[in-house]
PDB file of N, CA and C in Angstrom:
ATOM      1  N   UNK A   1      89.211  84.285 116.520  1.00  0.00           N
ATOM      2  CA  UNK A   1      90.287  85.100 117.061  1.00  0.00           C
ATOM      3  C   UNK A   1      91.587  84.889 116.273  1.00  0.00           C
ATOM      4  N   UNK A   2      91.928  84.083 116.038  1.00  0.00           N
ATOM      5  CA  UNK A   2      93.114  83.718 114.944  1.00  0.00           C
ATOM      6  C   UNK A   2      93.007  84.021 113.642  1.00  0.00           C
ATOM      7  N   UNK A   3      92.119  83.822 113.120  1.00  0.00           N
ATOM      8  CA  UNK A   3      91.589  84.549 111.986  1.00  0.00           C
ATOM      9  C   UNK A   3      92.167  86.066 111.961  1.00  0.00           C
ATOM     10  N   UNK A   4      91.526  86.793 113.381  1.00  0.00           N
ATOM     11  CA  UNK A   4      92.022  88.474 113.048  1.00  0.00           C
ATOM     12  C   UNK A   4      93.426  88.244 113.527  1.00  0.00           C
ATOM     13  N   UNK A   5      94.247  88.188 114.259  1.00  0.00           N
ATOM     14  CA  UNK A   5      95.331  87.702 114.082  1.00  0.00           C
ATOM     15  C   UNK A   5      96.099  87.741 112.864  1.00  0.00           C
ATOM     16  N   UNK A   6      95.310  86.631 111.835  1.00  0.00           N
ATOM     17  CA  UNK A   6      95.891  86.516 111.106  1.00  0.00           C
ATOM     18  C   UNK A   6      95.780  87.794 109.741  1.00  0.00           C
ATOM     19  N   UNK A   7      94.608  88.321 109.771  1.00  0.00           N
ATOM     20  CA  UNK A   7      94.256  89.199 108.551  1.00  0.00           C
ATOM     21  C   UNK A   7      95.511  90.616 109.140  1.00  0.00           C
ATOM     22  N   UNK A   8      95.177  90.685 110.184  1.00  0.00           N
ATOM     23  CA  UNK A   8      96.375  91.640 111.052  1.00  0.00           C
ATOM     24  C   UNK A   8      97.818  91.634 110.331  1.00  0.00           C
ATOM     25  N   UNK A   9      98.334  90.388 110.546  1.00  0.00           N
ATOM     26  CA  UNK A   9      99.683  89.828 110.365  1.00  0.00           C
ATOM     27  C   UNK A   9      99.589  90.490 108.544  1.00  0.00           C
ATOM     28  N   UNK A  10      98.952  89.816 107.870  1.00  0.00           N
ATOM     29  CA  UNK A  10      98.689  90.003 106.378  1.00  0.00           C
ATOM     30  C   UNK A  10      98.623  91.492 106.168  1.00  0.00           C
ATOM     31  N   UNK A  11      97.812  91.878 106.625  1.00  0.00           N
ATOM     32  CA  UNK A  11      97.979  93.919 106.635  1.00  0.00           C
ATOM     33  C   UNK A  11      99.064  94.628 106.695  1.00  0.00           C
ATOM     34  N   UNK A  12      99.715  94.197 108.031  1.00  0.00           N
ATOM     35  CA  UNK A  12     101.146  94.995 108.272  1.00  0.00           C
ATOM     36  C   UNK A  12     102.012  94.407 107.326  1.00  0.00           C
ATOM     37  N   UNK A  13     102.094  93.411 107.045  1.00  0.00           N
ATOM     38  CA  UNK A  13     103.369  92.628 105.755  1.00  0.00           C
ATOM     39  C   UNK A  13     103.045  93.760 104.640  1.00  0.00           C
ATOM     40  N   UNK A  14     101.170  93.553 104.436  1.00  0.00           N
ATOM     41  CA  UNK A  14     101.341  94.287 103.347  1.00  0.00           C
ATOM     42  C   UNK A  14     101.917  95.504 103.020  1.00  0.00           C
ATOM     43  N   UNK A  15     101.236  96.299 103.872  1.00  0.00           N
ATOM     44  CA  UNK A  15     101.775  97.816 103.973  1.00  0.00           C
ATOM     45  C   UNK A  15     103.172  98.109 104.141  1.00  0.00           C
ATOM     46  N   UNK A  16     103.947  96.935 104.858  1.00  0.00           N
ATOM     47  CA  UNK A  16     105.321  97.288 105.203  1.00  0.00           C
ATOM     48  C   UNK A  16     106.115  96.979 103.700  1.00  0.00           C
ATOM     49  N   UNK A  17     105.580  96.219 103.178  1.00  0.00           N
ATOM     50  CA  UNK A  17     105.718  95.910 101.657  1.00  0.00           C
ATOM     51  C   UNK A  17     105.902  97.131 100.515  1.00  0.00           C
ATOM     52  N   UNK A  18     104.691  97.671 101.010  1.00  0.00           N
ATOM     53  CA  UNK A  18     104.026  99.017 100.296  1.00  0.00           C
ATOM     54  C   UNK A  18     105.264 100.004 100.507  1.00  0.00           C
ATOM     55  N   UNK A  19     105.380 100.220 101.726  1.00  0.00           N
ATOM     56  CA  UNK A  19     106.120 101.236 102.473  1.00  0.00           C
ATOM     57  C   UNK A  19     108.225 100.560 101.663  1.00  0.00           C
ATOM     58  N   UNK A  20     108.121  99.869 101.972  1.00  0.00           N
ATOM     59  CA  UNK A  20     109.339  99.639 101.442  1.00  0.00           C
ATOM     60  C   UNK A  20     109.488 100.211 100.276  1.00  0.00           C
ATOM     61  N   UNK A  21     108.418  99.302  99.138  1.00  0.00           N
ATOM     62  CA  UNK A  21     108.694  99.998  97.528  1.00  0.00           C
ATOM     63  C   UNK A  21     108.921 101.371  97.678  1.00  0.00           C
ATOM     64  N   UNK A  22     107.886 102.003  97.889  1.00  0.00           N
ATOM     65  CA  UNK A  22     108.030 103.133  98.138  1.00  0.00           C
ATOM     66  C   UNK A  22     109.291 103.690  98.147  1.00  0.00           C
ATOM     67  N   UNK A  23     109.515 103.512  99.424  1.00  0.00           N
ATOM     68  CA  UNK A  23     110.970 104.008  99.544  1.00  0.00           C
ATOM     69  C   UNK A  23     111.776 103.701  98.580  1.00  0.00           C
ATOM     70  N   UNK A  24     112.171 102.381  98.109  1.00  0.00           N
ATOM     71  CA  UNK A  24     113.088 102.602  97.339  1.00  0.00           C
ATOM     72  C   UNK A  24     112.973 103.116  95.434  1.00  0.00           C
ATOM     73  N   UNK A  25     111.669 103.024  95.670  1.00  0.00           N
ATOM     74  CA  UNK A  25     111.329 103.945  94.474  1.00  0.00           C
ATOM     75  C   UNK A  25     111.468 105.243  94.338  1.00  0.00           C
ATOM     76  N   UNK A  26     111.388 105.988  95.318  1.00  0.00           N
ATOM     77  CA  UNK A  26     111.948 107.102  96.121  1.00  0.00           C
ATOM     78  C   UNK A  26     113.320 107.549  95.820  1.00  0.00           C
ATOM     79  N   UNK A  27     114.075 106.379  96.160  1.00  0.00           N
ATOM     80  CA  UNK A  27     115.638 106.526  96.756  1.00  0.00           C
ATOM     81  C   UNK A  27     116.454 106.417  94.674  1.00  0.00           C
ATOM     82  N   UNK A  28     115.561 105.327  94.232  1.00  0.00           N
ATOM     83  CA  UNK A  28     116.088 105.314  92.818  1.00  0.00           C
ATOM     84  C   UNK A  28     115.998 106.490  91.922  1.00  0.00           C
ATOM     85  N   UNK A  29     115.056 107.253  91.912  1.00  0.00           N
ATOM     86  CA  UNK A  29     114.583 108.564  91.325  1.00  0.00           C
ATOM     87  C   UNK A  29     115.061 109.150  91.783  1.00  0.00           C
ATOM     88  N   UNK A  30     115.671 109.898  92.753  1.00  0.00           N
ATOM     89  CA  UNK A  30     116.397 110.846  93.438  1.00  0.00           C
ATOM     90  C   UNK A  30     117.922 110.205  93.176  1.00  0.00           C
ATOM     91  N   UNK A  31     118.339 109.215  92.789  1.00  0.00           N
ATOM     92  CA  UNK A  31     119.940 108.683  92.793  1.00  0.00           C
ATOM     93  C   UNK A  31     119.803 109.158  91.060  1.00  0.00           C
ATOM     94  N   UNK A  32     118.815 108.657  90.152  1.00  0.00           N
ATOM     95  CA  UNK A  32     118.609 108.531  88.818  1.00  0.00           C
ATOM     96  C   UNK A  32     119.261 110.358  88.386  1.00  0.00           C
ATOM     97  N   UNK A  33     118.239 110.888  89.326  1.00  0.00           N
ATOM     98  CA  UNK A  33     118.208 112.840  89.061  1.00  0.00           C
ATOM     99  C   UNK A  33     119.536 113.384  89.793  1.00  0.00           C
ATOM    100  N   UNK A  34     120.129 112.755  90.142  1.00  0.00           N
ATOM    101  CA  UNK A  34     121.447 112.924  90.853  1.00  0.00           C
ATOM    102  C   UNK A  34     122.711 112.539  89.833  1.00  0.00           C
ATOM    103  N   UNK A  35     122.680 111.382  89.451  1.00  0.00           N
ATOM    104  CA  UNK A  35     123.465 110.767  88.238  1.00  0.00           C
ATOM    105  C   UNK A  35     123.033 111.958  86.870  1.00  0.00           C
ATOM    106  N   UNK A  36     121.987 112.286  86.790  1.00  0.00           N
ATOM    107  CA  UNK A  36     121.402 113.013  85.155  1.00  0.00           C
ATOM    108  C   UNK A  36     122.430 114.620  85.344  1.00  0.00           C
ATOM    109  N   UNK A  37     122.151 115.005  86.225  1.00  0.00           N
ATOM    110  CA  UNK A  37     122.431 116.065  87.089  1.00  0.00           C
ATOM    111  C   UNK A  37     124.509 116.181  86.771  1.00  0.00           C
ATOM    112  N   UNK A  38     124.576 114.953  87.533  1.00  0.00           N
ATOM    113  CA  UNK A  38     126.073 114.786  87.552  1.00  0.00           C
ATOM    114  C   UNK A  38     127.156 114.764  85.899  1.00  0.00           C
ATOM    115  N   UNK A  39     125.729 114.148  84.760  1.00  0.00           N
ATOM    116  CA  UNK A  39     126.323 113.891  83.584  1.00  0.00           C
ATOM    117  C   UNK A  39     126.493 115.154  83.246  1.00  0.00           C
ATOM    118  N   UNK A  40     125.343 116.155  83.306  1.00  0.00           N
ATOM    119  CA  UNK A  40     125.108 117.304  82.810  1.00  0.00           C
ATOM    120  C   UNK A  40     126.286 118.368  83.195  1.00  0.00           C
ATOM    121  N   UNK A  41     126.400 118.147  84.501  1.00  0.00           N
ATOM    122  CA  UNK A  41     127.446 119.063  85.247  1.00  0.00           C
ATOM    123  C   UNK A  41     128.924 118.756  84.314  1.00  0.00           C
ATOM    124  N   UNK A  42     129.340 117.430  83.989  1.00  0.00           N
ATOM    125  CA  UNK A  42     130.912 117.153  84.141  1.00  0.00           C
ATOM    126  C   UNK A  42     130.544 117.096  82.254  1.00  0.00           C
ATOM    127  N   UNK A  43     129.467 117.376  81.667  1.00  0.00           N
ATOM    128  CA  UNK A  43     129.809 117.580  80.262  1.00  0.00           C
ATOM    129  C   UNK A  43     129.676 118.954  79.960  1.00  0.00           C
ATOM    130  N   UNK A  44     129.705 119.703  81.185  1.00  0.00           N
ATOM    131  CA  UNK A  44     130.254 121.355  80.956  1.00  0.00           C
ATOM    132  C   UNK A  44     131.551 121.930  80.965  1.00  0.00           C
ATOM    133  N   UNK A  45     131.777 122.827  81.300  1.00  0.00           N
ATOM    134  CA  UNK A  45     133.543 123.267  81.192  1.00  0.00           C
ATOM    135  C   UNK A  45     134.141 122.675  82.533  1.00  0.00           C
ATOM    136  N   UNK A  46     135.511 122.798  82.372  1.00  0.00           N
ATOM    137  CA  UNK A  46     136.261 121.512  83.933  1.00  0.00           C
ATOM    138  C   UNK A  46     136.617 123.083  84.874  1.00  0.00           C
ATOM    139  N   UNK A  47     136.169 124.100  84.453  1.00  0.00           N
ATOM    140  CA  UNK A  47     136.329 125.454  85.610  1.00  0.00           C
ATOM    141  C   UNK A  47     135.543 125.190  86.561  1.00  0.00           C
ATOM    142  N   UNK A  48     134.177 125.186  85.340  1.00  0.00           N
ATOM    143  CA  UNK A  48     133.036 125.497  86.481  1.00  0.00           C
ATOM    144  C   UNK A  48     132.813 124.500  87.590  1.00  0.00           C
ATOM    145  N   UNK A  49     133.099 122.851  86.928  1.00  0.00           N
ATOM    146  CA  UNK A  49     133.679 121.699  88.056  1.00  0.00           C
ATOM    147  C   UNK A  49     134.201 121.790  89.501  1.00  0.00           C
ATOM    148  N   UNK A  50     135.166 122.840  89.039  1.00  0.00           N
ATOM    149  CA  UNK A  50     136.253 123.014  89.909  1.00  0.00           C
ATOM    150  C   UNK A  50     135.544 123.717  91.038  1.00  0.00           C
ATOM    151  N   UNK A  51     134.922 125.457  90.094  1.00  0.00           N
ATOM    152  CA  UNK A  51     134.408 126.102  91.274  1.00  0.00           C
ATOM    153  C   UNK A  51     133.169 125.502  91.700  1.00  0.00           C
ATOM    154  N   UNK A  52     132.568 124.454  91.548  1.00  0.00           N
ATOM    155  CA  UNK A  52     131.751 124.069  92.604  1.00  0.00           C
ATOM    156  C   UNK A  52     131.850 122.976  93.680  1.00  0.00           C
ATOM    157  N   UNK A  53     132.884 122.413  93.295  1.00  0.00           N
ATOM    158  CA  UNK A  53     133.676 121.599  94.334  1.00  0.00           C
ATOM    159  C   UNK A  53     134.782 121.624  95.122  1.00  0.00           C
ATOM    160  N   UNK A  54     134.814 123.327  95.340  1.00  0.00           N
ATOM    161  CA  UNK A  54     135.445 124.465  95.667  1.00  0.00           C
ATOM    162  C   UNK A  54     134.593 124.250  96.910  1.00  0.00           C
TER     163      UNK A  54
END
């Protein structure tokens, strides 16, 4: 009985493990394409800047 217990305990760590990376592998790629995005935008003309933060 402790045994499953324990393989239990080991499962959810793992997955919650899993589930974390995830996410922030997630969260880095979407900040990364956000920053690429942002370079691209502000090495265009300072109008078009304007009108989209309008």
């Amino acid at each position: 009985m402790m045994h499953l217990i324990l393989v239990i305990a080991v499962v959810f760590v793992f997955a919650a493990s899993c589930l974390l990376t995830f996410g922030l592998c997630r969260a880095a790629t979407r900040r990364d394409m956000l920053e690429a995005r942002w370079r691209e935008e502000s090495a265009g003309s300072v109008g078009e800047e304007s009108h989209e933060s309008a």
